[in-house]
C-alpha atoms as a PDB file:
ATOM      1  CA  UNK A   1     171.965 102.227 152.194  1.00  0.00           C
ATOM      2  CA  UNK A   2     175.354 102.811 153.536  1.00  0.00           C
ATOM      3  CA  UNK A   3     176.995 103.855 156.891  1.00  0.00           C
ATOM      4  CA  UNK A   4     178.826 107.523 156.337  1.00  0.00           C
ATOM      5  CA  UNK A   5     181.152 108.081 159.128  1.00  0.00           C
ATOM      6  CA  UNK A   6     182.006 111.658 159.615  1.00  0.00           C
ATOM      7  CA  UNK A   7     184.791 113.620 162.413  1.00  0.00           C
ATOM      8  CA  UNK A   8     183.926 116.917 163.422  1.00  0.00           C
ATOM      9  CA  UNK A   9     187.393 118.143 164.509  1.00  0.00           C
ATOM     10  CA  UNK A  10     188.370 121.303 162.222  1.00  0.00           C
ATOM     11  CA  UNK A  11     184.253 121.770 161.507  1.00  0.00           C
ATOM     12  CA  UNK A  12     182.243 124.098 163.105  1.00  0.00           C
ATOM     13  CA  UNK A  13     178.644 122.798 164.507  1.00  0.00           C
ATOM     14  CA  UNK A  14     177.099 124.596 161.696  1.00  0.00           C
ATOM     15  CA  UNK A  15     179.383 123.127 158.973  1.00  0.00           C
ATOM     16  CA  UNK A  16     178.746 119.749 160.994  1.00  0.00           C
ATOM     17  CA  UNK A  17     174.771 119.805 160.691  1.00  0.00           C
ATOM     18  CA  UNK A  18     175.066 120.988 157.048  1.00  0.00           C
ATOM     19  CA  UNK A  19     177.114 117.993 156.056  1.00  0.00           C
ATOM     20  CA  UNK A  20     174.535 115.817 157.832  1.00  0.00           C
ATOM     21  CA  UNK A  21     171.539 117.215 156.177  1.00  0.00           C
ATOM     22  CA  UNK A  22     173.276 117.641 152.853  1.00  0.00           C
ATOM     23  CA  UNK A  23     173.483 113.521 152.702  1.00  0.00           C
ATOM     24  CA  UNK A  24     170.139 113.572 154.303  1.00  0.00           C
ATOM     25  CA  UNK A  25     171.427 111.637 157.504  1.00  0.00           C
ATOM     26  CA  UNK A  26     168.424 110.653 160.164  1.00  0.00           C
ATOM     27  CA  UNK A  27     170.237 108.957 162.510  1.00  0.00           C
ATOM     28  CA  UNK A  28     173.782 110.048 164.055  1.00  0.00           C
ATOM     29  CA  UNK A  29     175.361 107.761 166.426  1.00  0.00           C
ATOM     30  CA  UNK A  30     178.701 108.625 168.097  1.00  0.00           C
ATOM     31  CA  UNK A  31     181.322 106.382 168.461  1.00  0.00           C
ATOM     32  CA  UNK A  32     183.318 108.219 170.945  1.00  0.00           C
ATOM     33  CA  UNK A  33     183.942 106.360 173.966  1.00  0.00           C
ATOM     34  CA  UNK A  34     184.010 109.708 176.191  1.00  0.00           C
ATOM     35  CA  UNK A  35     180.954 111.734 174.025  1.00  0.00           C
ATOM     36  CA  UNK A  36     182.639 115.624 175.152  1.00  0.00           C
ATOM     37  CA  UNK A  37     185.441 117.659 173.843  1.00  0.00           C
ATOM     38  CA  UNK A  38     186.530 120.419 175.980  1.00  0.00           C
ATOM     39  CA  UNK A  39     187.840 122.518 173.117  1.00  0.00           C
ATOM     40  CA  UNK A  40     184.575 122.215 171.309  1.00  0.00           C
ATOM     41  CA  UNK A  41     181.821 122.191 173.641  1.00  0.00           C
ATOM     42  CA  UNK A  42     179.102 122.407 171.549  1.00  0.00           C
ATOM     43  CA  UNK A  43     179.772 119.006 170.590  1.00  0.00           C
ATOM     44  CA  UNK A  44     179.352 117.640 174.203  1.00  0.00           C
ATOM     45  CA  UNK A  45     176.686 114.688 174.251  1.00  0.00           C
ATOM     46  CA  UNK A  46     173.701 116.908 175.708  1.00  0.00           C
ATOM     47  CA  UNK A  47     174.567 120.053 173.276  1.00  0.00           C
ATOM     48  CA  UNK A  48     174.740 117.799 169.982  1.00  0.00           C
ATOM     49  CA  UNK A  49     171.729 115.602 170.721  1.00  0.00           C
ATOM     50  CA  UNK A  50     169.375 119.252 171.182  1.00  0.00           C
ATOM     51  CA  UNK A  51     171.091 120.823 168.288  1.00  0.00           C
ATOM     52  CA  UNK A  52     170.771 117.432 165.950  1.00  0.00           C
ATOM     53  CA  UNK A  53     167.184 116.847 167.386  1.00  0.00           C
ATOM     54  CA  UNK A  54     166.658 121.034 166.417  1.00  0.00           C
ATOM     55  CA  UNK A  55     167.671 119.691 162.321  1.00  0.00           C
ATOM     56  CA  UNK A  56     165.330 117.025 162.538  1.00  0.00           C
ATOM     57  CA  UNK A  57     168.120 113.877 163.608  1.00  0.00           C
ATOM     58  CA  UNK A  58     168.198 111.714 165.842  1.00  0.00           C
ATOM     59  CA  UNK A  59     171.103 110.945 168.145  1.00  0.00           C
ATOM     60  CA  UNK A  60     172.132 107.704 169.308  1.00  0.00           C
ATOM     61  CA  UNK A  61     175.089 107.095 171.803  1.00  0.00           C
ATOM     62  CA  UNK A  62     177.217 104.067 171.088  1.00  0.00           C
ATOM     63  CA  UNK A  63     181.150 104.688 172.639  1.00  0.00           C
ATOM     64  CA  UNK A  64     180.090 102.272 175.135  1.00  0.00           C
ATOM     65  CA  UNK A  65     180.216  99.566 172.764  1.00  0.00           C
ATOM     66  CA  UNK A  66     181.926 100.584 169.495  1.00  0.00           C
ATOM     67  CA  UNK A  67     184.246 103.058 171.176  1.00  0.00           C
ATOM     68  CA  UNK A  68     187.919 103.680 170.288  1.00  0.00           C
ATOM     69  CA  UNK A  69     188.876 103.148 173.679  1.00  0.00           C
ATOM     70  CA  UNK A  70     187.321 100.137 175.295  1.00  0.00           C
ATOM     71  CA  UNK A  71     187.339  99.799 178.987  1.00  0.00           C
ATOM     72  CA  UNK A  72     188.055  96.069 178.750  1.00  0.00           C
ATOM     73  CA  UNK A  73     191.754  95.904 179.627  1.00  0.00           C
ATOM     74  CA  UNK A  74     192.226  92.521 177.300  1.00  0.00           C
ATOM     75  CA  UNK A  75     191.857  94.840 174.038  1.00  0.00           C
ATOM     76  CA  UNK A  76     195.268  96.461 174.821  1.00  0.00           C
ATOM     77  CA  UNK A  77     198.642  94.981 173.466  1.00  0.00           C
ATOM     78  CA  UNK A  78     201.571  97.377 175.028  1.00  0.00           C
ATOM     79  CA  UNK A  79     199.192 100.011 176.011  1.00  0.00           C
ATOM     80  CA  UNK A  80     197.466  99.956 172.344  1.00  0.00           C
ATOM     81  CA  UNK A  81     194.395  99.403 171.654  1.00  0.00           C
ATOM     82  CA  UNK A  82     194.237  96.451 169.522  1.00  0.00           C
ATOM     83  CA  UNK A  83     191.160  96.436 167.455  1.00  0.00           C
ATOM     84  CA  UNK A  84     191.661  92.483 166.213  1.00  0.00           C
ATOM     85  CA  UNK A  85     191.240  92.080 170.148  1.00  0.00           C
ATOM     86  CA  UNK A  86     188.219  94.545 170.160  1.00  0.00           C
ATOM     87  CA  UNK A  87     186.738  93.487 167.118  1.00  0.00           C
ATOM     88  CA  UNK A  88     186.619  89.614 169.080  1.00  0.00           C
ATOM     89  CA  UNK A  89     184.868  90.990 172.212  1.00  0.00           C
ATOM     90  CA  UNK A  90     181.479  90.480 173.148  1.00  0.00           C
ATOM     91  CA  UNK A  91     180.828  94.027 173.797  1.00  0.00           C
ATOM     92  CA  UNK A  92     181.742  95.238 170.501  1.00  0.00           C
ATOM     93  CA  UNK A  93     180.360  91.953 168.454  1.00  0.00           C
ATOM     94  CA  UNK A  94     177.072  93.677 169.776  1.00  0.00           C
ATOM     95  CA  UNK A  95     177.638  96.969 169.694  1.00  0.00           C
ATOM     96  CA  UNK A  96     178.425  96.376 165.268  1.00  0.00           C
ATOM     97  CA  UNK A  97     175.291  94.224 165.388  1.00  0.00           C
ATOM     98  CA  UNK A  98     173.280  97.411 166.272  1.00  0.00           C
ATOM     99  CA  UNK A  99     174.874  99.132 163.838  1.00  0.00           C
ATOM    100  CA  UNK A 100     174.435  96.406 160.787  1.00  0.00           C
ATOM    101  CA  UNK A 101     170.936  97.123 162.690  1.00  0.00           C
ATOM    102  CA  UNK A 102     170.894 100.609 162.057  1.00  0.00           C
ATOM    103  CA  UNK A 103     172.193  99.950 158.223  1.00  0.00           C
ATOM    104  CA  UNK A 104     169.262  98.081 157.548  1.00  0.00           C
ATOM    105  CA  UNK A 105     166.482 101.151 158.294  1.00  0.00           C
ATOM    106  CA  UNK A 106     165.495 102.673 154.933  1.00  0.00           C
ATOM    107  CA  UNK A 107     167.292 106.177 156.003  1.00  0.00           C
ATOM    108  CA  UNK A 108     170.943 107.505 155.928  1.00  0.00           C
ATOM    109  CA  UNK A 109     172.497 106.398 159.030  1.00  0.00           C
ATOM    110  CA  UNK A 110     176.048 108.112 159.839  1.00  0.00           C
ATOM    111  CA  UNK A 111     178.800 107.363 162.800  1.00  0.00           C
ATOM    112  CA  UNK A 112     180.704 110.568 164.263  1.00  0.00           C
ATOM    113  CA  UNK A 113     184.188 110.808 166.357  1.00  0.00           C
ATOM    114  CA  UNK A 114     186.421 113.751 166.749  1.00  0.00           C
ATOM    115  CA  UNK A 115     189.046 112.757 163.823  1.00  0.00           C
ATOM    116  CA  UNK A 116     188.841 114.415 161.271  1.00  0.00           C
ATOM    117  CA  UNK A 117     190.636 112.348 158.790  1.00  0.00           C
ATOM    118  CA  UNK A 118     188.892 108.974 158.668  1.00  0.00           C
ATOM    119  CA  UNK A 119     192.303 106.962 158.333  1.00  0.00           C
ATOM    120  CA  UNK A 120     193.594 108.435 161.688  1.00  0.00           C
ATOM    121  CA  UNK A 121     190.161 107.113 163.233  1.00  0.00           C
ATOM    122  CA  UNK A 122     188.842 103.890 164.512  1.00  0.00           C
ATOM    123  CA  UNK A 123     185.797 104.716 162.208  1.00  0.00           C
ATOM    124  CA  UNK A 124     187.653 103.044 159.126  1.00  0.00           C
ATOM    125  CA  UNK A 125     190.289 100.687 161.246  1.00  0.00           C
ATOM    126  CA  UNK A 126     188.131  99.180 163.651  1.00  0.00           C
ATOM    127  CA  UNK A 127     184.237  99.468 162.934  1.00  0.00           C
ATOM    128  CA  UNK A 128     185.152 100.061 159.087  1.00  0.00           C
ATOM    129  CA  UNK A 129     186.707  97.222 158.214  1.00  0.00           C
ATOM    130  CA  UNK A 130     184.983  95.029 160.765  1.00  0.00           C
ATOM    131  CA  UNK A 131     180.933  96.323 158.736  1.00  0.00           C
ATOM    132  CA  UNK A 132     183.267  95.623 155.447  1.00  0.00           C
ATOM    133  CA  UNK A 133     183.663  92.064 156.658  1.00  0.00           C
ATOM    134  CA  UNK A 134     180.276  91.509 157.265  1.00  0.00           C
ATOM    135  CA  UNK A 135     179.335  92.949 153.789  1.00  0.00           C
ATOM    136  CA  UNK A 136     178.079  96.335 155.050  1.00  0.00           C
ATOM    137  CA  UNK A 137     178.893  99.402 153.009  1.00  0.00           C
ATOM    138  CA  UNK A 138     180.637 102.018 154.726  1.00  0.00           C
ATOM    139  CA  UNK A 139     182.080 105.562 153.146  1.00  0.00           C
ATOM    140  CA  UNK A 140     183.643 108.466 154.911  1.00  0.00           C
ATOM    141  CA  UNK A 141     183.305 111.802 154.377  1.00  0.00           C
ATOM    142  CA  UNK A 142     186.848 112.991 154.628  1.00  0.00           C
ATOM    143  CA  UNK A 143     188.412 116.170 155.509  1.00  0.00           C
ATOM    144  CA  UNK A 144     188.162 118.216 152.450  1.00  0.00           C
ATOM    145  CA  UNK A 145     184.230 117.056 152.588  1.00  0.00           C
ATOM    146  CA  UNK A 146     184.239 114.672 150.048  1.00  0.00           C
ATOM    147  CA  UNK A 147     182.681 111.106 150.478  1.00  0.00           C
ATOM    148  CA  UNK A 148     185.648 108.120 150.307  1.00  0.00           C
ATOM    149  CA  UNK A 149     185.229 104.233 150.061  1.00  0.00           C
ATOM    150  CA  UNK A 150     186.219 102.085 153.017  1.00  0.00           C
ATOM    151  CA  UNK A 151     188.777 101.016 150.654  1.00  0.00           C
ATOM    152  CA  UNK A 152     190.144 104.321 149.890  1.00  0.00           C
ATOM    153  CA  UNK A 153     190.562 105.185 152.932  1.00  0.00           C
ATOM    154  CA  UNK A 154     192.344 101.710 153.673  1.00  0.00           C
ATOM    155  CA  UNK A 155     194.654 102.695 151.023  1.00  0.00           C
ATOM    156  CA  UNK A 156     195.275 105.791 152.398  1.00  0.00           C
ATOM    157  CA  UNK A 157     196.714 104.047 155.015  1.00  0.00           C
ATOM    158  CA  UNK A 158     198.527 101.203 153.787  1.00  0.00           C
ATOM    159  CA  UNK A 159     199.619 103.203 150.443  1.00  0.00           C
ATOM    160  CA  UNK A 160     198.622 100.462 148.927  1.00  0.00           C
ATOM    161  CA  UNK A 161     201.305  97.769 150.324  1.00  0.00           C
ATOM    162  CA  UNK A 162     199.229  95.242 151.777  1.00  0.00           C
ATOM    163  CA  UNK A 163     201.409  92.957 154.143  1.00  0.00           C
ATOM    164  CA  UNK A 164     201.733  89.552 153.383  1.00  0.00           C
ATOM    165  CA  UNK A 165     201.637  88.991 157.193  1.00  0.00           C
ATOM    166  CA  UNK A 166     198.236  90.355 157.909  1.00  0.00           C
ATOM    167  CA  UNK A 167     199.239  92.918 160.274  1.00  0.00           C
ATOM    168  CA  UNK A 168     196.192  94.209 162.241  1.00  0.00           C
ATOM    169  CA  UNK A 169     195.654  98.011 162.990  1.00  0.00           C
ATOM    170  CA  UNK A 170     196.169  99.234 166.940  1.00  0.00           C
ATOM    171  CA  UNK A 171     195.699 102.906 168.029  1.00  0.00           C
ATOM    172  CA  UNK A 172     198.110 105.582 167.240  1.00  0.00           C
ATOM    173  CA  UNK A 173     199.209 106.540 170.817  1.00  0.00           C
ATOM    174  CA  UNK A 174     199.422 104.385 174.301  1.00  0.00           C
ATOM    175  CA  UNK A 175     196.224 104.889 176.430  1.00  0.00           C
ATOM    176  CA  UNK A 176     197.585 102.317 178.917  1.00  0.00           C
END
């Protein structure tokens, strides 16, 4: 089995659900720290678990601990997040061990955040490459609803230049 991570941003709920069921996913678990959008409410935690539970999947909540925007202040570098900092704390070490976990169950198991596109996501910079690491398979279904590698998306991007420094990935914008 592999993890398919999935963004709901430009989908509707009904588009959502469809995508889910077409790659017969059981489990959902959301990765977004704060599980509500305000210009998509029927994606709000309570909403998506009755809906999902209504298409026979289950919903699991997991922003607490594989969030994009951890509440520990140490996994910020100029107001970043800075997943090599995430990826070494405790709450996230356990949070991906749930999730290696959740890989293991003889089902389709898939991660959801708001992003659409899975490079612009901590789905493939953070809890991607960290499951990659750890020899978990992990595609994305991308915006134009077809499924990608981890290492597609990587190359997305990178466009392919790999630094010979080892730069780590941080969020797009300041949160702090």
């Amino acid at each position: 089995m592999s993890i398919i991570s999935i963004g709901y941003s430009r989908r509707s709920i009904r588009e959502f659900i469809e995508a889910l069921v077409e790659y017969d996913v059981k489990y959902l678990i959301d990765v977004r720290t704060k599980p509500f959008s305000k210009y998509h409410p029927e994606f709000n935690k309570d909403l998506l678990e009755a809906t999902l539970k209504n298409a026979g999947i289950k919903y699991v909540f997991m922003g607490d601990s594989v969030g994009g925007l951890p509440s520990d202040s140490q996994c910020y570098t100029e107001g970043k997040v800075d997943y090599r900092k995430t990826a070494d704390s405790n709450v996230f070490k356990h949070g991906l061990e749930r999730l290696i976990k959740a890989n293991d169950l003889d089902v389709n198991v898939s991660i959801m955040c708001a992003e659409m596109k899975p490079e612009q996501c901590h789905r493939s910079k953070l809890i991607g490459e960290e499951l990659t690491k750890k020899g978990i398979n992990i595609n994305h279904l991308d915006e134009g609803n077809v499924i990608r590698t981890q290492k597609e998306i990587i190359e997305r991007i990178t466009k392919g230049q790999y630094s010979m420094f080892d730069d780590e990935f941080t969020s797009v914008k300041k949160y702090r």
